[in-house]
N, C-alpha and C. Protein backbone atom coordinates (compact mmCIF):
# COMPACT_ATOMS: atom_id res chain seq x y z
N UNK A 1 0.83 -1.16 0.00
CA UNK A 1 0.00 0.00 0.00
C UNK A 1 0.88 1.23 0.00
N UNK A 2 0.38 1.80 -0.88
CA UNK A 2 1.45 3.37 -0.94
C UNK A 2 0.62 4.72 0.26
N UNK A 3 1.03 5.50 -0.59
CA UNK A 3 0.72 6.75 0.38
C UNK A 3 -1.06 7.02 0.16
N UNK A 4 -1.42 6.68 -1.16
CA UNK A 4 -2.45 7.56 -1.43
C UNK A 4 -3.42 5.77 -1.37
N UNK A 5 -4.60 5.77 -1.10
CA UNK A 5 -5.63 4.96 -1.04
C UNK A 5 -6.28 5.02 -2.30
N UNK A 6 -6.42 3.62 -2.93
CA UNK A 6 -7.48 3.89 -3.76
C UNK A 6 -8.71 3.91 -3.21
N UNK A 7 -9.44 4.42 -4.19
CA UNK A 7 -10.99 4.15 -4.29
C UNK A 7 -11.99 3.43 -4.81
N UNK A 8 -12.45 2.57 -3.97
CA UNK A 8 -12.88 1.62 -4.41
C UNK A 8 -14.25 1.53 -4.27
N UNK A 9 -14.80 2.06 -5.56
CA UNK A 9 -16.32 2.59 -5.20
C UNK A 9 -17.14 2.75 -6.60
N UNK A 10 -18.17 1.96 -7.05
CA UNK A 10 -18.71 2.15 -7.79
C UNK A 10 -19.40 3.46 -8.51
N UNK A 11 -19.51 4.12 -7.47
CA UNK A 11 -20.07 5.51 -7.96
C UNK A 11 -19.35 6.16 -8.42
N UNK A 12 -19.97 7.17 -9.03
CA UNK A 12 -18.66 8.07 -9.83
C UNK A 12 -17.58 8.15 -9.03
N UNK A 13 -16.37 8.54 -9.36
CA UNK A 13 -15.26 8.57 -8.57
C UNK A 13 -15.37 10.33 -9.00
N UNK A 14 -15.00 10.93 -8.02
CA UNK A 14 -14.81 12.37 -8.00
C UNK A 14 -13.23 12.99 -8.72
N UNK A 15 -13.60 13.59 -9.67
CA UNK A 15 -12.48 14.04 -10.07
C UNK A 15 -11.78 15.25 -9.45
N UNK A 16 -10.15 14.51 -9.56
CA UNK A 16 -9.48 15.93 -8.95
C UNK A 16 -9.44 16.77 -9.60
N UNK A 17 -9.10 18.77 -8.72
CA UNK A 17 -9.51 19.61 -9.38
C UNK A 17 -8.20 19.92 -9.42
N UNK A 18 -7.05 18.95 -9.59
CA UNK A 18 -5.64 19.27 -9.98
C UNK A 18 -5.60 18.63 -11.20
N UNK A 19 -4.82 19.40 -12.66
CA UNK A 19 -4.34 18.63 -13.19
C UNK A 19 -3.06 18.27 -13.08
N UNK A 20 -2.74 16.63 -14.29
CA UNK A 20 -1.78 15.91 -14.24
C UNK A 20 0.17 17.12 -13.95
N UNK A 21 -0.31 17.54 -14.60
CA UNK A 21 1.14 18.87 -14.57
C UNK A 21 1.13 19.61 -12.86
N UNK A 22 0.06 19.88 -12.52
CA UNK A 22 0.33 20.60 -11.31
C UNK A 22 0.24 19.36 -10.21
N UNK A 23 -0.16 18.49 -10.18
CA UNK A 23 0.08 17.15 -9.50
C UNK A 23 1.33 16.80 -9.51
N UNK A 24 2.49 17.00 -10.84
CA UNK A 24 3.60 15.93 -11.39
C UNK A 24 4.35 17.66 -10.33
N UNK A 25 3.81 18.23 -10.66
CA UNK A 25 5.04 19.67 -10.18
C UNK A 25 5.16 19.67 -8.06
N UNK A 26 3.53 19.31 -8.27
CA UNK A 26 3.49 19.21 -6.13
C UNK A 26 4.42 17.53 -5.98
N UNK A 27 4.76 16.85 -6.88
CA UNK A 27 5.49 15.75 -6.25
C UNK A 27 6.81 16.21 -6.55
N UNK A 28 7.57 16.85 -7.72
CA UNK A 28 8.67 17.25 -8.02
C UNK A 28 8.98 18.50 -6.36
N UNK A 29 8.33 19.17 -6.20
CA UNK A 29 8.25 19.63 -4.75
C UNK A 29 8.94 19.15 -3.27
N UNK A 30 7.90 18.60 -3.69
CA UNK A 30 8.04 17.60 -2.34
C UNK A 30 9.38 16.35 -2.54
N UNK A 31 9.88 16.53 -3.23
CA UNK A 31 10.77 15.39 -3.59
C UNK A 31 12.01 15.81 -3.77
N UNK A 32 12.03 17.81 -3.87
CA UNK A 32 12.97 18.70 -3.64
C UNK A 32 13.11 19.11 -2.17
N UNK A 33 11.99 19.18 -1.77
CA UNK A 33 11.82 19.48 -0.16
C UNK A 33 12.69 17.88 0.87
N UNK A 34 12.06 16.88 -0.03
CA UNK A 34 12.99 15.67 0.50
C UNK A 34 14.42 15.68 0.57
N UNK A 35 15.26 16.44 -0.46
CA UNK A 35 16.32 15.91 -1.10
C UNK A 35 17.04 17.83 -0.24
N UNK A 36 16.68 18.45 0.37
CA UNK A 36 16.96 19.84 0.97
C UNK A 36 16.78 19.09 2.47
N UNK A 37 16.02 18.29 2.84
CA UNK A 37 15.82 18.25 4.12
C UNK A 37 17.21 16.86 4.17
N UNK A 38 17.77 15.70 3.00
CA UNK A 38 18.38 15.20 3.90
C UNK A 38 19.30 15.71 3.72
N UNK A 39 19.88 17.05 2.59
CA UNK A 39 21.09 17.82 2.73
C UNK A 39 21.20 18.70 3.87
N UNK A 40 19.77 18.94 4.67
CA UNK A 40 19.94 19.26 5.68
C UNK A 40 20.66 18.33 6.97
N UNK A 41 19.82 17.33 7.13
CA UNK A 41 20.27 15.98 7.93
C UNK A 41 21.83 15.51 7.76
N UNK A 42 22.58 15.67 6.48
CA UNK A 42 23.79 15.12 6.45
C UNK A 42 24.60 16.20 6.81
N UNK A 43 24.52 17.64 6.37
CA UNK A 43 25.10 18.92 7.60
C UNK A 43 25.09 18.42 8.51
N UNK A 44 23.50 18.40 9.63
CA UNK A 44 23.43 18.19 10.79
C UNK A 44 24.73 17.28 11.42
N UNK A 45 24.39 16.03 10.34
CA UNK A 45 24.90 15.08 11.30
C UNK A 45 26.73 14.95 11.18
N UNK A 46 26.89 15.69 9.74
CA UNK A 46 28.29 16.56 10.04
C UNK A 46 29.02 17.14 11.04
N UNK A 47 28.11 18.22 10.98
CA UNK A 47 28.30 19.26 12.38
C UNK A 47 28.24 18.67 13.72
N UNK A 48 27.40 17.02 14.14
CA UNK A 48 27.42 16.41 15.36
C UNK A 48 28.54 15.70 15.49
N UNK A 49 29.60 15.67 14.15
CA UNK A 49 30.42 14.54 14.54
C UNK A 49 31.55 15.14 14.81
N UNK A 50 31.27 16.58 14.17
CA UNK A 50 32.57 17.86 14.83
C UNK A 50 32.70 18.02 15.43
N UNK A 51 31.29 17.94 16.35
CA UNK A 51 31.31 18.84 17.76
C UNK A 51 32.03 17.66 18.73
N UNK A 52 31.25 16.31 18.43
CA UNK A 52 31.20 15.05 19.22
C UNK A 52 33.39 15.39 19.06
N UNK A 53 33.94 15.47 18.03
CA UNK A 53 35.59 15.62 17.75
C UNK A 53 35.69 16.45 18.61
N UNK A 54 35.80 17.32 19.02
CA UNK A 54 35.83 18.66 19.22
C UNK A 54 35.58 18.18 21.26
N UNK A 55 34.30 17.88 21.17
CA UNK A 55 34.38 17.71 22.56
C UNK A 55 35.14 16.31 23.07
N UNK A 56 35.27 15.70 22.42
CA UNK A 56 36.31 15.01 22.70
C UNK A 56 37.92 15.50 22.78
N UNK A 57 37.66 16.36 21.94
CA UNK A 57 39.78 16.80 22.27
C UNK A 57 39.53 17.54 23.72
N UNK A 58 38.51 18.16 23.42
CA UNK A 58 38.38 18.82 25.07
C UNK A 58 38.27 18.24 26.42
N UNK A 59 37.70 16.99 25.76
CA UNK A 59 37.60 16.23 27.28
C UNK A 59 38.64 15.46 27.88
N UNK A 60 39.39 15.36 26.49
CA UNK A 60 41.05 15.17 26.80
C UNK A 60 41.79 16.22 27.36
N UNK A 61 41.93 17.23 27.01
CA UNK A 61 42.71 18.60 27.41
C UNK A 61 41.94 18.84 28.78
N UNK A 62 41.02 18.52 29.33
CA UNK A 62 40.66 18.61 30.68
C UNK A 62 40.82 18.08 31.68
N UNK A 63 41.14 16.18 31.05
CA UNK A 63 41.40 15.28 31.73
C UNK A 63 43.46 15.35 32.09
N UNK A 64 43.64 15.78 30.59
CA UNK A 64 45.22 16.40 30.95
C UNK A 64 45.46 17.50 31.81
N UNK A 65 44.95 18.50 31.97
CA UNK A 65 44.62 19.35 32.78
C UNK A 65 44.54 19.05 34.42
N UNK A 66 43.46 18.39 34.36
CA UNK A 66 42.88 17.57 35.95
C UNK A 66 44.00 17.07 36.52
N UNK A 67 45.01 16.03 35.42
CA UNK A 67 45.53 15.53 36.17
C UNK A 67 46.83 15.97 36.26
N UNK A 68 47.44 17.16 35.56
CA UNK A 68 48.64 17.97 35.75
C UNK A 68 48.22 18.68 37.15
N UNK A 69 46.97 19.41 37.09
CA UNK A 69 46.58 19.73 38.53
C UNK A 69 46.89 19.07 39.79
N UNK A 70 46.30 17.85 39.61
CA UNK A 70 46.67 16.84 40.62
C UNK A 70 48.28 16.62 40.97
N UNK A 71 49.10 16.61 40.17
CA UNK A 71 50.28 16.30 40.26
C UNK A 71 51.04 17.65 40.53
N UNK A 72 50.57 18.51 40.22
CA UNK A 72 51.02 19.88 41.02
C UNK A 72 51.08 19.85 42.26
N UNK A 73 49.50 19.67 42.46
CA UNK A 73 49.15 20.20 44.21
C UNK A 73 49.81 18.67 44.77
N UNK A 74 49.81 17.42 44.08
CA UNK A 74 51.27 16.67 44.96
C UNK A 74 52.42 17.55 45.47
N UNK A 75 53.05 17.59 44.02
CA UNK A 75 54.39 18.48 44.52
C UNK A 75 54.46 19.64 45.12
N UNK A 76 53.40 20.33 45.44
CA UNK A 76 53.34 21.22 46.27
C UNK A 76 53.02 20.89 47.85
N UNK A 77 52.32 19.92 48.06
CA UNK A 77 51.93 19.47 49.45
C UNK A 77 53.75 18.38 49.71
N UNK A 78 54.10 17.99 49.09
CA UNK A 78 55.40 17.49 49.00
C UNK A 78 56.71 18.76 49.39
N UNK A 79 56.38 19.40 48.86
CA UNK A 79 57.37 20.37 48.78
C UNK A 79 57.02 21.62 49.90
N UNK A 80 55.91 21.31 50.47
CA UNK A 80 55.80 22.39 51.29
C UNK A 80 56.31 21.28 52.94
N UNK A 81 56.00 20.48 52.45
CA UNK A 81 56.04 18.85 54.13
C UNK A 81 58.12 19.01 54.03
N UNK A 82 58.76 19.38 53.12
CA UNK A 82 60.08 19.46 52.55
C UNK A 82 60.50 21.11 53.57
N UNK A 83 59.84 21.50 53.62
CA UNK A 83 59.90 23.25 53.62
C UNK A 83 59.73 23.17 55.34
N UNK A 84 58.89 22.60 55.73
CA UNK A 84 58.61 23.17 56.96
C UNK A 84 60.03 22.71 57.95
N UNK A 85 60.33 21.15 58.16
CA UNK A 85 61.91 20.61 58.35
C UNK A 85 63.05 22.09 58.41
N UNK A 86 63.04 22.35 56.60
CA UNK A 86 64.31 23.09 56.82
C UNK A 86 63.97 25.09 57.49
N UNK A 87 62.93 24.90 57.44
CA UNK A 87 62.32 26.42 58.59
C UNK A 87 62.64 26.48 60.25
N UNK A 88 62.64 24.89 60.21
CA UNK A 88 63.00 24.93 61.65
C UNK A 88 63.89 24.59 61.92
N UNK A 89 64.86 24.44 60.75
CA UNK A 89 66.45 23.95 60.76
C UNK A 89 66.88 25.39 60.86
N UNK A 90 66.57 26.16 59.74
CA UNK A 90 67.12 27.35 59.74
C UNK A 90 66.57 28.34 61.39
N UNK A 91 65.75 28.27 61.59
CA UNK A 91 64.91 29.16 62.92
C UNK A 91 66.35 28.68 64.11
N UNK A 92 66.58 27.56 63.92
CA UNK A 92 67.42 26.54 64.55
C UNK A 92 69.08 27.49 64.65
N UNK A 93 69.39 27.50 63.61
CA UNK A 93 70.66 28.20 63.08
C UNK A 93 70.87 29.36 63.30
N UNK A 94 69.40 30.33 63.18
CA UNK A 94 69.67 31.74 63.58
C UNK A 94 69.92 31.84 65.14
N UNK A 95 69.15 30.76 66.11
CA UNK A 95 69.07 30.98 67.09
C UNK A 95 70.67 30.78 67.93
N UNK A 96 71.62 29.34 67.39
CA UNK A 96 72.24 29.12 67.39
C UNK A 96 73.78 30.24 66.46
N UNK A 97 73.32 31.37 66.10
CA UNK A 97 74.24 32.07 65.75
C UNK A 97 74.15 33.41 66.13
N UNK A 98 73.06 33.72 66.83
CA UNK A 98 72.82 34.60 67.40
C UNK A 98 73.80 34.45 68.87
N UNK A 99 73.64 32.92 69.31
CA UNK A 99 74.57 32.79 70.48
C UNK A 99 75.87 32.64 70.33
N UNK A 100 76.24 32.09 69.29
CA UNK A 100 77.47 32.36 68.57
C UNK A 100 78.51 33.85 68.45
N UNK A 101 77.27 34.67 67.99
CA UNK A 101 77.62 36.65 68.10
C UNK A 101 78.02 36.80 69.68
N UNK A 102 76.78 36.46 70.36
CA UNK A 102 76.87 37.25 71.72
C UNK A 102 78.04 36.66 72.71
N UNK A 103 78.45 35.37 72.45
CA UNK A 103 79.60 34.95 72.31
C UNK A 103 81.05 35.35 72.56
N UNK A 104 80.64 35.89 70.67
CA UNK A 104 81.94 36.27 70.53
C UNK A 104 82.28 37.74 71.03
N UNK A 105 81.47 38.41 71.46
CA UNK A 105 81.09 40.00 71.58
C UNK A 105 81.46 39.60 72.94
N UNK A 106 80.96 38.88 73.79
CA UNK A 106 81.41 38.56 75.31
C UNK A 106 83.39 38.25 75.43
N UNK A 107 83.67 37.29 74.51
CA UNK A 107 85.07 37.05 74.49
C UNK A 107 85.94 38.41 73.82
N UNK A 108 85.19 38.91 73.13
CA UNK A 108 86.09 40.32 72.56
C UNK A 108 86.27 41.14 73.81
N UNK A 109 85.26 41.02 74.89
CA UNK A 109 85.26 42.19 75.84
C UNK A 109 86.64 41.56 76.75
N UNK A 110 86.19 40.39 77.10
CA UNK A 110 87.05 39.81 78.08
C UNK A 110 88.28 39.91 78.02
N UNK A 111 88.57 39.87 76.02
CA UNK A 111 89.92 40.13 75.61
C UNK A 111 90.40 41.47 76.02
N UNK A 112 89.90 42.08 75.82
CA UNK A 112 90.20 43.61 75.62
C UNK A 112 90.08 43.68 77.54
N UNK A 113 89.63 43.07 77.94
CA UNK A 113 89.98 43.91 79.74
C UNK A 113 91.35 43.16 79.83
N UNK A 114 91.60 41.77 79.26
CA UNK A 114 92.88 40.93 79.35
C UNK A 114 93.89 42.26 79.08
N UNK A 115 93.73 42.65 78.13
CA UNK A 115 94.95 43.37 77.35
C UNK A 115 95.08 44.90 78.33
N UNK A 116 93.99 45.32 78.56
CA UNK A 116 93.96 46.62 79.26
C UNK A 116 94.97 45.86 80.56
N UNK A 117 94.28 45.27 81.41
CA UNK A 117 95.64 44.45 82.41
C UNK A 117 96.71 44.49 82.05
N UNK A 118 96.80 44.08 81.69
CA UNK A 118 98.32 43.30 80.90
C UNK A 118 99.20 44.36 80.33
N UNK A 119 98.12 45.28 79.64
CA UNK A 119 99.49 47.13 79.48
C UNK A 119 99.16 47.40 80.91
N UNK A 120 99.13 47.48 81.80
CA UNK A 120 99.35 48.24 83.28
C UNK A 120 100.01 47.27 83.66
N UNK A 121 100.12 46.21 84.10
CA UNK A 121 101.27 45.00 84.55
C UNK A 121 102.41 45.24 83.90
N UNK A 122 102.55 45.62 82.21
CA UNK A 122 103.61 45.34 81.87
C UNK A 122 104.38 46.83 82.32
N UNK A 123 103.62 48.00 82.26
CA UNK A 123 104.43 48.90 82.21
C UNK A 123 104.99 48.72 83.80
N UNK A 124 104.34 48.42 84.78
CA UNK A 124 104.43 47.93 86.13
C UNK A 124 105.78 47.46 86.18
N UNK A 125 105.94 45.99 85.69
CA UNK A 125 107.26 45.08 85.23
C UNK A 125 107.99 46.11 84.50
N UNK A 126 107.90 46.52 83.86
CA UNK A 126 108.84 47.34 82.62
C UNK A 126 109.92 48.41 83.64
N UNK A 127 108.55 49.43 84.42
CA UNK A 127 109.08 50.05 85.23
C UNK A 127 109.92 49.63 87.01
N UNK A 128 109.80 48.33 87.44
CA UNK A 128 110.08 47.89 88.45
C UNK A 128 111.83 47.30 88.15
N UNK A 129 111.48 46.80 86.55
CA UNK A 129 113.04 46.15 86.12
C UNK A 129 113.79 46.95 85.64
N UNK A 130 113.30 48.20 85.48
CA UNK A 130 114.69 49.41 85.16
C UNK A 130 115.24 50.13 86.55
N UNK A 131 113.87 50.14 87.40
CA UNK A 131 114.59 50.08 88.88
C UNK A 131 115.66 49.46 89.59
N UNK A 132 115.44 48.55 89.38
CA UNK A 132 116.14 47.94 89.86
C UNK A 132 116.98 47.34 89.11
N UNK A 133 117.59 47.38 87.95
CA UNK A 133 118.45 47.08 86.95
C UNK A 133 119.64 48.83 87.55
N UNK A 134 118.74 49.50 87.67
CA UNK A 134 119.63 51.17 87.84
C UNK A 134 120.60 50.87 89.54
N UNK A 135 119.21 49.95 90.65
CA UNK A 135 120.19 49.96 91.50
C UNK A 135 121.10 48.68 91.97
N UNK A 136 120.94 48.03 90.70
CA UNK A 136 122.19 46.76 90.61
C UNK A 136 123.42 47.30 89.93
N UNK A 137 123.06 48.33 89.16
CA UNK A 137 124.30 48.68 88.06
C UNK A 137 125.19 49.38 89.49
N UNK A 138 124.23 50.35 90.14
CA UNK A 138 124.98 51.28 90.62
C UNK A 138 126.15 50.61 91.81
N UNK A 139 125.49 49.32 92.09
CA UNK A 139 125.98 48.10 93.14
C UNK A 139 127.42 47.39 92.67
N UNK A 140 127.26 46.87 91.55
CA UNK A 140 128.09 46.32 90.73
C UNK A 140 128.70 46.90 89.81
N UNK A 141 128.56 48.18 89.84
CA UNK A 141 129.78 49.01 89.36
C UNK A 141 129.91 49.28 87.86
N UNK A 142 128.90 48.65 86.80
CA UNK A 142 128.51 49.14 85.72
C UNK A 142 129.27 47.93 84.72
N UNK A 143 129.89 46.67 86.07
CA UNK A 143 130.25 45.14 84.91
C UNK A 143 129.29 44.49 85.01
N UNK A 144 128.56 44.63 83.75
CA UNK A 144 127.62 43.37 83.26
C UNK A 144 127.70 42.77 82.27
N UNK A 145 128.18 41.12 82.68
CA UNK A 145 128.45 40.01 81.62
C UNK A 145 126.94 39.66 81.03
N UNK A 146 126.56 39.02 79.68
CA UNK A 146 125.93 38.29 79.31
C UNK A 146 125.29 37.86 79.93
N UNK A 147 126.12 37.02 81.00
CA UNK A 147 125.37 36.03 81.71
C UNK A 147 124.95 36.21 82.89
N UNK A 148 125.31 37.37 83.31
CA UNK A 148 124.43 38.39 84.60
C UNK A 148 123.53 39.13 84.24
N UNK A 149 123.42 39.45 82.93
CA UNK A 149 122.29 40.00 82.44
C UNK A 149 120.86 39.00 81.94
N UNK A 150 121.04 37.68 81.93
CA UNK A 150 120.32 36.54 81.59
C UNK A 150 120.09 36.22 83.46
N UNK A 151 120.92 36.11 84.06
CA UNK A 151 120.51 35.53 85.37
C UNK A 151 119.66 36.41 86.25
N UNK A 152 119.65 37.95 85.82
CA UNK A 152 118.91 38.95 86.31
C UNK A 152 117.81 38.90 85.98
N UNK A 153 117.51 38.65 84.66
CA UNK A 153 116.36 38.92 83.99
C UNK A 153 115.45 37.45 84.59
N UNK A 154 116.47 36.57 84.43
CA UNK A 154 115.47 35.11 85.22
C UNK A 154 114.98 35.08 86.67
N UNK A 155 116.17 36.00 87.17
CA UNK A 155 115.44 36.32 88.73
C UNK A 155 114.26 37.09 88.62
N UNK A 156 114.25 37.96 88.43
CA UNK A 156 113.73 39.17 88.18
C UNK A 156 112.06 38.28 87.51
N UNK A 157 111.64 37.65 86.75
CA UNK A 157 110.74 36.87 86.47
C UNK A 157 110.55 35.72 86.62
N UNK A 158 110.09 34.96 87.67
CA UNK A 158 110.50 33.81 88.28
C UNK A 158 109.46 33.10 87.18
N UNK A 159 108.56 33.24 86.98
CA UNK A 159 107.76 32.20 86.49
C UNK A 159 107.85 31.65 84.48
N UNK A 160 108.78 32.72 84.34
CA UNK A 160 109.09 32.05 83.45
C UNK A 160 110.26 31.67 83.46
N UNK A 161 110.87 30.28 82.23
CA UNK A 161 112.05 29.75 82.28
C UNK A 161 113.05 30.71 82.10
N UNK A 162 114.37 30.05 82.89
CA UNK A 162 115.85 30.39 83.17
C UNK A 162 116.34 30.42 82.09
N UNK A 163 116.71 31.68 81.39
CA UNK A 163 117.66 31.79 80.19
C UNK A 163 118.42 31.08 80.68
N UNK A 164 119.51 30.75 80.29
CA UNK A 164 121.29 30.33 80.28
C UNK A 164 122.40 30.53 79.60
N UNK A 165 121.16 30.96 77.60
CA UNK A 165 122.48 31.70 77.02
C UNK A 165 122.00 32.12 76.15
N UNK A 166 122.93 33.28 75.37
CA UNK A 166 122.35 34.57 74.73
C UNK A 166 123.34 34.15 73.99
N UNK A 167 122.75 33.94 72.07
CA UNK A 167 123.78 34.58 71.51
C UNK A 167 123.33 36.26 70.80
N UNK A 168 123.94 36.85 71.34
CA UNK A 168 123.35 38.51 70.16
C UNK A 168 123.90 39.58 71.07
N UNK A 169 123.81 40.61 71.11
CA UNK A 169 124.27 41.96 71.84
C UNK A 169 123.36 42.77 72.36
N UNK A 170 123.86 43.19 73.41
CA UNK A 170 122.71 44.33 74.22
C UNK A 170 123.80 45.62 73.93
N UNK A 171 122.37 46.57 73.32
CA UNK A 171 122.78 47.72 73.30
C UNK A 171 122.14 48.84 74.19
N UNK A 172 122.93 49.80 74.88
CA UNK A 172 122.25 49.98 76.05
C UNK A 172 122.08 51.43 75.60
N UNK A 173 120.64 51.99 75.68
CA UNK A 173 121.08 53.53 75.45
C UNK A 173 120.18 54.11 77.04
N UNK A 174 120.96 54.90 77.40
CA UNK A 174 120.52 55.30 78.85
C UNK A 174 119.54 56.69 79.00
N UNK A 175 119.47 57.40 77.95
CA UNK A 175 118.61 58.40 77.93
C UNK A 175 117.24 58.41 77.78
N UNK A 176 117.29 57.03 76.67
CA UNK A 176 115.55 56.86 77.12
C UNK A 176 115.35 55.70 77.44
N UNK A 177 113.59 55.71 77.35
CA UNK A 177 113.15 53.81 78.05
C UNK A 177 113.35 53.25 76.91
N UNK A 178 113.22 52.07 77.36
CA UNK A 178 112.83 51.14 76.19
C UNK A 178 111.52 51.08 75.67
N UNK A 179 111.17 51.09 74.31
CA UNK A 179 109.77 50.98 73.63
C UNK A 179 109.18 49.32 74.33
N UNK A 180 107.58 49.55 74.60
CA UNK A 180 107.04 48.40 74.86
C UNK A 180 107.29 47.59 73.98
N UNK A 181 106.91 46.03 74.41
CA UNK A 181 107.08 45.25 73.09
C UNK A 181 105.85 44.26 73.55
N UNK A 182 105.50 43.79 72.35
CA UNK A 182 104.00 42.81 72.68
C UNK A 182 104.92 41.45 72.48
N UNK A 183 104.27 40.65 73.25
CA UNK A 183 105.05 38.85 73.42
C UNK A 183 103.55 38.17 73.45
N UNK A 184 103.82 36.73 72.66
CA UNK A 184 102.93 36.32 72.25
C UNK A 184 102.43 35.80 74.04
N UNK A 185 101.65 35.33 74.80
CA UNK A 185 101.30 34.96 75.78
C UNK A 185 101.78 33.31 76.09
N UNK A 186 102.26 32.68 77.04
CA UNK A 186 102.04 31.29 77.24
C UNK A 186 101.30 31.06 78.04
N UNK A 187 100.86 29.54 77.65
CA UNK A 187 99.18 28.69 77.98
C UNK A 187 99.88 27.83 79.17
């Protein structure tokens, strides 16, 4: 059975008030309207398979995305668990060099009262051994061997060791002192 029904009827059959030409032209129509609608349909379904492409690269580039994200905020929760350790290593170090400064700022002082001593002692010594170097000379008559000048000087400082022998010359100048001299300290 097609589209159109016959008629199946003894009585007159009613004639259409189309003729054969404008009948043949409404099917040429409709058969253009067919042939527009599936050039429509094969666009369509063009355009669905672009998009369907299309959202697929995207749903890739999102899923690449997602999971570069993910692997970020790893290395960041990684790298921050990394971070906190050496904050309190370093907090650690300042604290420990801060005591280090105050330290050394304490031993600089201590040095420096050492040394302030030590020029008043020496000029003390300096001045006690020309004293009495003036009233040995004046005693002994102005002969001084080498080796009375080594045995004086060892008396004269008991706590350190007994020269015994000199090689070199003393030159004596009597008008002025002698310039201080710095000596390394013994331990």
């Amino acid at each position: 059975m097609g589209l159109f029904k016959r008629v199946e009827c003894n009585e007159e059959a009613e004639q259409p008030s189309m003729s054969a030409a404008e009948l043949e032209q409404m099917v040429y129509a409709t058969y253009q309207e067919k042939l527009d609608l599936a050039k429509q349909l094969d666009g369509a379904k063009a355009r669905i398979e672009s998009l369907e492409e299309t959202l697929q690269e995207k749903t890739t580039k999102l899923r690449a995305a997602e999971e570069f994200a993910r692997q970020s905020e790893s290395e960041r929760k990684s790298t921050a668990s990394k971070i906190e350790p050496l904050e309190q290593s370093k907090k650690q170090l300042q604290t420990n060099l801060k005591q280090e400064k105050a330290r050394a700022a304490t031993l600089e002082v201590r040095i420096e009262e050492l040394e302030n001593a030590s020029r008043g002692r020496m000029a003390a010594y300096r001045r006690e051994l020309v004293e009495e170097m003036q009233r040995q000379a004046v005693c002994a008559s102005g002969g001084w061997s080498k080796a009375r000048v080594l045995g004086f000087l060892g008396g004269f400082l008991p706590e350190t060791e007994e020269v015994t022998s000199y090689d070199g010359s003393f030159v004596a100048e009597c008008d002025s002192e002698p310039e201080p001299r710095r000596s390394a300290k013994k331990a």
